[in-house]
C-alpha atoms as a PDB file:
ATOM      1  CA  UNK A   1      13.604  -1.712 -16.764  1.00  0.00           C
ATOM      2  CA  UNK A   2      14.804  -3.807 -14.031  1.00  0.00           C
ATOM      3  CA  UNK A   3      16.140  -2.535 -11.079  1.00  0.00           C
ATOM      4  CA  UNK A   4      19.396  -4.167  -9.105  1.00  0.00           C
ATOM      5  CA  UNK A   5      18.704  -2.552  -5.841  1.00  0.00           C
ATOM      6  CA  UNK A   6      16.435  -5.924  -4.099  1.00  0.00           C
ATOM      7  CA  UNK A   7      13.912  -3.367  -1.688  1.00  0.00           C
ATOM      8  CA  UNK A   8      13.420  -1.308  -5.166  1.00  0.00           C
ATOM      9  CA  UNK A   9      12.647  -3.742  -6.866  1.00  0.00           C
ATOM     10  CA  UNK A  10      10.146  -5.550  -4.417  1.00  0.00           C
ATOM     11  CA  UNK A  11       8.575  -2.251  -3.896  1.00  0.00           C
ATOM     12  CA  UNK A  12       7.670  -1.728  -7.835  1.00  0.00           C
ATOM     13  CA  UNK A  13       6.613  -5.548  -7.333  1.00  0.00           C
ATOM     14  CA  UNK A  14       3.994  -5.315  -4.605  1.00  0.00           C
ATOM     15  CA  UNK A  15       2.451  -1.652  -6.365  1.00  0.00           C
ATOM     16  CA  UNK A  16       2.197  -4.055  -9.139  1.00  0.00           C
ATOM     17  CA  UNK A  17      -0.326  -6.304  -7.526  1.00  0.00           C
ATOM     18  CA  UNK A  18      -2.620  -3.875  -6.870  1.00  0.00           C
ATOM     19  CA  UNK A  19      -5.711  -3.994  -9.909  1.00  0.00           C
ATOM     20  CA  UNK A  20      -5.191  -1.542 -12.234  1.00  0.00           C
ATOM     21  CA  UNK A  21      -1.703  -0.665 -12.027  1.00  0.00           C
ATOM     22  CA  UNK A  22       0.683  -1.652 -14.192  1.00  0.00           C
ATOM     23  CA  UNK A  23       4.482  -1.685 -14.312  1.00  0.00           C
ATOM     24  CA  UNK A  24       5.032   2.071 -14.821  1.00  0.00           C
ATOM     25  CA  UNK A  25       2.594   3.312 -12.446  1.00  0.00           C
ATOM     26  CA  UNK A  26       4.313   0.909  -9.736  1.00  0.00           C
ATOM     27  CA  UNK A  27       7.631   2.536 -10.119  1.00  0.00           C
ATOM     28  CA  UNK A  28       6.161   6.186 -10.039  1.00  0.00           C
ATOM     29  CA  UNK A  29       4.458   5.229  -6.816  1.00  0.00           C
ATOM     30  CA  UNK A  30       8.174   3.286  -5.577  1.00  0.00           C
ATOM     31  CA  UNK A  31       9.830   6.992  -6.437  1.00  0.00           C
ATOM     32  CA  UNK A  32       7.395   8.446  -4.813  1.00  0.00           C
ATOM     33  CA  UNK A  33       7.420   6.896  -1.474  1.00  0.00           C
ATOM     34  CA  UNK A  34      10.898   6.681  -1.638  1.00  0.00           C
ATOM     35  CA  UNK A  35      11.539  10.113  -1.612  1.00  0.00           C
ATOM     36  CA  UNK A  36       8.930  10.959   1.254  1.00  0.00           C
ATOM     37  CA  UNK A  37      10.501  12.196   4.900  1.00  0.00           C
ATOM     38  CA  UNK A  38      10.671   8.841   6.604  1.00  0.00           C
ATOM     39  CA  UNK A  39       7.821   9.964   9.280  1.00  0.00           C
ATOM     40  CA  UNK A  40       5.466  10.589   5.833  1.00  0.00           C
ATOM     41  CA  UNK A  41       6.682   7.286   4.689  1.00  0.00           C
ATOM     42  CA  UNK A  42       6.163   5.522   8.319  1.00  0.00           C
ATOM     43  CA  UNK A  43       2.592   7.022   8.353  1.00  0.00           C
ATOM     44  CA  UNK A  44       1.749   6.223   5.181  1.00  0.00           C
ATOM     45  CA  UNK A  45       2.369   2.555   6.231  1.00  0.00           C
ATOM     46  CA  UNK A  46       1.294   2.618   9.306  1.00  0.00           C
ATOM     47  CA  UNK A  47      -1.762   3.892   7.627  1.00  0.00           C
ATOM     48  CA  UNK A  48      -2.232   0.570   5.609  1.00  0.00           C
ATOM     49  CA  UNK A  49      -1.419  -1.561   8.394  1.00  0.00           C
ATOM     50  CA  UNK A  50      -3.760   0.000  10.972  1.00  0.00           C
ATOM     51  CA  UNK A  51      -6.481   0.311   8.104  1.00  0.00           C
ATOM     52  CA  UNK A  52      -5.728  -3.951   7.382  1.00  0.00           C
ATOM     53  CA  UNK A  53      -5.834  -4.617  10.916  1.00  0.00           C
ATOM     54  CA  UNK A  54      -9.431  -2.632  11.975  1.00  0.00           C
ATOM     55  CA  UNK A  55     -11.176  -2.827   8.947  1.00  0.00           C
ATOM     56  CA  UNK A  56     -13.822  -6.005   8.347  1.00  0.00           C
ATOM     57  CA  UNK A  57     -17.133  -6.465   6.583  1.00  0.00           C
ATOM     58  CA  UNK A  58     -20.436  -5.740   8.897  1.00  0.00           C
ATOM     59  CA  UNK A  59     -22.470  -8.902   9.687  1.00  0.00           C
ATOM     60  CA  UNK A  60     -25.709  -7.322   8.994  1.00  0.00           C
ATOM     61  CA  UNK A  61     -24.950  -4.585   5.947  1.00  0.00           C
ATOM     62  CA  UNK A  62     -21.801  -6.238   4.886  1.00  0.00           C
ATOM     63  CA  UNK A  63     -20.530  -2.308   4.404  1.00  0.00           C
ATOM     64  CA  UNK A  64     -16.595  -2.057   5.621  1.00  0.00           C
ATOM     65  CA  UNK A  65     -16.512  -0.934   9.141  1.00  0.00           C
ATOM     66  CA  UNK A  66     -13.949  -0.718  11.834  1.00  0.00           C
ATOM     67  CA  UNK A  67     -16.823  -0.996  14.744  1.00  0.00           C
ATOM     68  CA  UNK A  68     -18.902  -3.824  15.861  1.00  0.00           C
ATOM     69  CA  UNK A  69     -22.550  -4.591  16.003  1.00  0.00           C
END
């Protein structure tokens, strides 16, 4: 089902690039965080953004980490 509402749709469409989920499971998780409070919604992304911006591989164990050596 295609939806005619453009941040909708783009929503279901970057759920959809994440491995393992498929087209169904991306608009369950659109609905979802759609219908959060916005501050729920604003921490859940500034969750992902703060996680994308700290987060790196060690340089000795290669393990994620958001410290340095």
């Amino acid at each position: 089902m295609a939806y005619q509402v453009a941040p909708l749709a783009r929503l279901i469409e970057q759920f959809e690039r994440l491995p393992g989920i498929g087209r169904k499971t991306a608009q369950r998780l659109a609905f979802f965080v759609l219908n959060l409070p916005e501050k729920e919604a604003k921490k859940f992304a500034d969750a992902i953004l703060d996680a994308k911006e700290k987060i790196h591989c060690c340089s000795v164990c290669q393990n994620l980490t958001d410290a340095s050596v």
